[in-house]
N, C-alpha and C. Protein backbone atom coordinates (compact mmCIF):
# COMPACT_ATOMS: atom_id res chain seq x y z
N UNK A 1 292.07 50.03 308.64
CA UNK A 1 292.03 50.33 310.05
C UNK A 1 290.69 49.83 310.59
N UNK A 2 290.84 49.29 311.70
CA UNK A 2 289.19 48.83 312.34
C UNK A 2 288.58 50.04 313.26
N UNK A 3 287.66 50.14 312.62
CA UNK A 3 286.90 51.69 313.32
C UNK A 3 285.39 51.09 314.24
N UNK A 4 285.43 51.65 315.04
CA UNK A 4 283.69 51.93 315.43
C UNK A 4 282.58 52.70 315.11
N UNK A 5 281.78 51.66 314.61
CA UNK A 5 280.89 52.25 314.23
C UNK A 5 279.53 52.35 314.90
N UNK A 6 278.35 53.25 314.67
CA UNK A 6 277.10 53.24 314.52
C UNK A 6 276.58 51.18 313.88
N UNK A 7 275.95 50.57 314.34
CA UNK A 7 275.59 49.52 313.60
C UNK A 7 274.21 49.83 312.62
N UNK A 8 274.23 49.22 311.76
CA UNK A 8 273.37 50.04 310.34
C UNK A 8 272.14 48.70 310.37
N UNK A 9 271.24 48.66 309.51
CA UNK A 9 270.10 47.89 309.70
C UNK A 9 270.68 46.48 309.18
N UNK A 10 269.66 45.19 309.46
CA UNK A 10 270.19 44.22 309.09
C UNK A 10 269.36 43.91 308.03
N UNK A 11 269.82 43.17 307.01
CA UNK A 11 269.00 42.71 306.06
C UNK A 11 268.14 40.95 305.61
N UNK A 12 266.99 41.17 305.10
CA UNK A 12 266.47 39.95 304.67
C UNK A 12 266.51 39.79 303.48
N UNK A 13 267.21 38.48 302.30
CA UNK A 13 268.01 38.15 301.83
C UNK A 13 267.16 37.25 301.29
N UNK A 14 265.88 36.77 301.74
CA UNK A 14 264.89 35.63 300.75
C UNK A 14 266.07 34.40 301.03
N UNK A 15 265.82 34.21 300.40
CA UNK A 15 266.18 32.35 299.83
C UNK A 15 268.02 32.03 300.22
N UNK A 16 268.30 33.47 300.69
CA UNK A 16 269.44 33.23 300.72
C UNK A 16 269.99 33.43 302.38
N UNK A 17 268.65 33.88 303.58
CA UNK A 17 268.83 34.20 304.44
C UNK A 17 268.44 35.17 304.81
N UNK A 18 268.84 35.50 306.44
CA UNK A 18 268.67 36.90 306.81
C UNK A 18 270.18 37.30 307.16
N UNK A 19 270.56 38.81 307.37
CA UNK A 19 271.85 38.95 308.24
C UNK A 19 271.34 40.06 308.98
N UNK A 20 272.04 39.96 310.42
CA UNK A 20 271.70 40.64 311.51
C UNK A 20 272.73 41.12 311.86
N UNK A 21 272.84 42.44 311.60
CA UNK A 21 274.16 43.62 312.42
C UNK A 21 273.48 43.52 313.75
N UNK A 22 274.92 43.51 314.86
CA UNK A 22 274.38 43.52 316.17
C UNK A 22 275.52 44.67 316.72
N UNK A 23 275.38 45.29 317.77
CA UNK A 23 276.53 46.34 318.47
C UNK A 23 277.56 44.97 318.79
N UNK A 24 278.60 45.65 318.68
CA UNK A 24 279.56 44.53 319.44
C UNK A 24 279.97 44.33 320.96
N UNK A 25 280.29 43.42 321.54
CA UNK A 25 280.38 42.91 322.73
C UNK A 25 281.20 43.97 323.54
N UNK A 26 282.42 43.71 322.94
CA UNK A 26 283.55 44.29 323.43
C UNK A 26 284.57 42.86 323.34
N UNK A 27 283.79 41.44 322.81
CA UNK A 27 284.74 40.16 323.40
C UNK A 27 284.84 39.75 322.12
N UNK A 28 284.81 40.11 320.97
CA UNK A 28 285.35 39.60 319.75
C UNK A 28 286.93 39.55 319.57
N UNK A 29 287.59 39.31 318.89
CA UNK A 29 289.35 39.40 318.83
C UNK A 29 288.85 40.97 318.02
N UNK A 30 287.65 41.09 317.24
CA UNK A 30 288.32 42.28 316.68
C UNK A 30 288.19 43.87 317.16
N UNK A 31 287.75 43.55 318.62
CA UNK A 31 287.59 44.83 319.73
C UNK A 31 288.67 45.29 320.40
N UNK A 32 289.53 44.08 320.37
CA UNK A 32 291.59 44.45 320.75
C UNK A 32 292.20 45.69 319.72
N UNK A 33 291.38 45.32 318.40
CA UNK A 33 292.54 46.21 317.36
C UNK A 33 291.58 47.29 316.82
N UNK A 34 290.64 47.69 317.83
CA UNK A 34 290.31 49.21 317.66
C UNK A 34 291.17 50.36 317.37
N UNK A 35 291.27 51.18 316.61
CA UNK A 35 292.67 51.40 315.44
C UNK A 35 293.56 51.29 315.24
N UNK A 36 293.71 49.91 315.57
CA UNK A 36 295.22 49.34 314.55
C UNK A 36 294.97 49.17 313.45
N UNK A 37 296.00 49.37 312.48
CA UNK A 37 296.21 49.16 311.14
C UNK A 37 296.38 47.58 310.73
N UNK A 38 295.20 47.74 309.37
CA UNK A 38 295.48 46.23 308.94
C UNK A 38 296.79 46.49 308.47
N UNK A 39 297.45 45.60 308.57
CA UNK A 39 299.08 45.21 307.96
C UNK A 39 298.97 44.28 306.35
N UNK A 40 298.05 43.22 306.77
CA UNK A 40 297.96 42.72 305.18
C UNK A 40 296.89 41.53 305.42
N UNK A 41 296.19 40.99 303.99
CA UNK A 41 295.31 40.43 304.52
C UNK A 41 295.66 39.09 303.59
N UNK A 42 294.24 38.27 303.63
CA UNK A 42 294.81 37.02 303.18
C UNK A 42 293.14 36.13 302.59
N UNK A 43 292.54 35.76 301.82
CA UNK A 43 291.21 34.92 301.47
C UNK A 43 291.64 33.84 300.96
N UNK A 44 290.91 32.86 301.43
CA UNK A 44 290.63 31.57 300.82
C UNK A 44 289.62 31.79 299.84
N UNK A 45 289.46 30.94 298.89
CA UNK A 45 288.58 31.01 298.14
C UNK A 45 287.67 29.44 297.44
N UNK A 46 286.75 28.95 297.53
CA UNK A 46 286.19 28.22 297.66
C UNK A 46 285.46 28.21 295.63
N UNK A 47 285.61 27.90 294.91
CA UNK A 47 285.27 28.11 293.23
C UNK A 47 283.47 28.21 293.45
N UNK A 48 282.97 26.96 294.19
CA UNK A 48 281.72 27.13 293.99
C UNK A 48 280.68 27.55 295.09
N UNK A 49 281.38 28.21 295.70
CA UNK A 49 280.49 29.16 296.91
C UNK A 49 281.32 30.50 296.82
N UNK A 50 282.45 31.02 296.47
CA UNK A 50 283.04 32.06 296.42
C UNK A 50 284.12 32.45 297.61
N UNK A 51 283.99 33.22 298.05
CA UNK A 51 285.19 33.68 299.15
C UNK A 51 284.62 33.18 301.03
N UNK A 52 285.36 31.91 301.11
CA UNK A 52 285.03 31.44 302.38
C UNK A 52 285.26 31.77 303.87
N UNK A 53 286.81 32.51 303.77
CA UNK A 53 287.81 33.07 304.57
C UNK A 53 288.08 34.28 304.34
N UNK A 54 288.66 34.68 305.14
CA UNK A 54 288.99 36.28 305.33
C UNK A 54 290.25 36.12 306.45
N UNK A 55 291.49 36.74 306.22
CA UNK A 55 292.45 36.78 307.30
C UNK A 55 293.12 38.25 307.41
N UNK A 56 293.16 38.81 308.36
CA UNK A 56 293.51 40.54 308.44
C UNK A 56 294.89 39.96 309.42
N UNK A 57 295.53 40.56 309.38
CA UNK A 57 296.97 40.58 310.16
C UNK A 57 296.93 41.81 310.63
N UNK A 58 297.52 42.02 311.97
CA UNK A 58 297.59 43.12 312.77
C UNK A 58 298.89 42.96 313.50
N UNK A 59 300.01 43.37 314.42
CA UNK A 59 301.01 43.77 314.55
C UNK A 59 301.20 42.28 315.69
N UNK A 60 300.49 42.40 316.60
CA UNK A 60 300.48 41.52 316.97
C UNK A 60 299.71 39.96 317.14
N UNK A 61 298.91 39.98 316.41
CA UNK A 61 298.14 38.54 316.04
C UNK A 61 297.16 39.00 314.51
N UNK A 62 296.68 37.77 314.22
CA UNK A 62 295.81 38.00 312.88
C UNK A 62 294.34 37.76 313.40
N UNK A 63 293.63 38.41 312.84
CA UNK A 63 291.84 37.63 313.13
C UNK A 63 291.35 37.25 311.55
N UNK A 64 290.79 35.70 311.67
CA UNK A 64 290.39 35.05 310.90
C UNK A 64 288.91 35.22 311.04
N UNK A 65 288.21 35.79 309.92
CA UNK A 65 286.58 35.54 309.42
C UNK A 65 285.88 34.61 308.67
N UNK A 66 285.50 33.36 308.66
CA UNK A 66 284.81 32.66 307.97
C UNK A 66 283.50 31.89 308.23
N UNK A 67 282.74 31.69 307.39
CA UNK A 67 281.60 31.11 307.39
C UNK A 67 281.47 29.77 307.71
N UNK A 68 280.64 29.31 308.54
CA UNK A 68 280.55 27.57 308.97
C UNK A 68 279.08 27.82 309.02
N UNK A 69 278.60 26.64 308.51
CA UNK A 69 277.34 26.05 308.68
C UNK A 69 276.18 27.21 308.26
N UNK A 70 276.58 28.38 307.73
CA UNK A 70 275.57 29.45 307.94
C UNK A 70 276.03 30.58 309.13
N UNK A 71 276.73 30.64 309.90
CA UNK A 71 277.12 31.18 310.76
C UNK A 71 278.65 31.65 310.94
N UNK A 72 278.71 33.34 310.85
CA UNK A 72 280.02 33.66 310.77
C UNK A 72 281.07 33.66 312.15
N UNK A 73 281.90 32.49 312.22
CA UNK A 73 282.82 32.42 313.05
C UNK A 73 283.96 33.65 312.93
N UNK A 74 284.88 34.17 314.27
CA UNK A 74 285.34 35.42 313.91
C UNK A 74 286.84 34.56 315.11
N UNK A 75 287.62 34.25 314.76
CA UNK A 75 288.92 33.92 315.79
C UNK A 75 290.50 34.58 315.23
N UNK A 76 290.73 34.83 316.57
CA UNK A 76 292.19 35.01 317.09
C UNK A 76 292.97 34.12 316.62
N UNK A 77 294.19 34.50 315.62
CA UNK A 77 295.27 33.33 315.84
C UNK A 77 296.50 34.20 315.88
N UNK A 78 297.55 33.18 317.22
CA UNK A 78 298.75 33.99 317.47
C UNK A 78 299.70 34.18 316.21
N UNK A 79 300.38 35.17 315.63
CA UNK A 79 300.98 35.24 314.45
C UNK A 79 302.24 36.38 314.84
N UNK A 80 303.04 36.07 315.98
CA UNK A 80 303.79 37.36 316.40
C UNK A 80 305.05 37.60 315.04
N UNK A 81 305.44 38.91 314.76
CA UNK A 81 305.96 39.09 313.74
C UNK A 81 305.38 40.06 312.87
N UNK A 82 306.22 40.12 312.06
CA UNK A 82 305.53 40.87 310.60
C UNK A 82 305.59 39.98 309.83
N UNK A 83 303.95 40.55 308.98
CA UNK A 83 303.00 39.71 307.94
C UNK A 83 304.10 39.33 306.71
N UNK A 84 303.58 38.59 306.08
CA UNK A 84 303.93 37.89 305.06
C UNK A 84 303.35 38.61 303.75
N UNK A 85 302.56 39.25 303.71
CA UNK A 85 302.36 39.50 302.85
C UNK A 85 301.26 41.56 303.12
N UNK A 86 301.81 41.98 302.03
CA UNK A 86 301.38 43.85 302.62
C UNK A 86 300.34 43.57 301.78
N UNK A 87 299.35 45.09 301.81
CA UNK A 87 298.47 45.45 301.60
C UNK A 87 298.41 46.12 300.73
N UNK A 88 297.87 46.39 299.86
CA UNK A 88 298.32 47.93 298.33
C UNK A 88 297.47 48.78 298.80
């Protein structure tokens, strides 16, 4: 389920970066499915960087999470229907 939260501190990561929790907008795709239930999810997986993608399905569209360039992209894609695949 996507909940709201408190945003927690961000961390510095050395050699590997920083990451910065920020409050959210309200304009992400994933501020629509404030408690909706994930339905089922979905990762790509990349062998020599590890898990690149992230896909959550929700009742009426999916939101896709993945990393580009250093920077986490977060998009909407239309997916009307039920998922392809459940959740355990």
């Amino acid at each position: 389920m996507v909940d709201q939260d408190k945003p927690h501190e961000g961390c510095d990561m050395g050699d590997w970066g920083r990451i910065d929790v920020q409050r959210d907008s309200h304009e992400t795709p994933f501020a629509r499915h404030l408690g909706d239930t994930v339905l089922a999810t979905r990762e790509e997986w990349e062998p020599r960087t590890g898990r690149t993608a992230l896909e959550l399905d929700f009742a009426s569209e999916a939101v896709r999470s993945e990393s580009w360039a250093g920077d986490l992209r977060i998009t909407a894609l239309d997916r009307p229907g039920s998922p392809s695949t459940s959740v355990s």
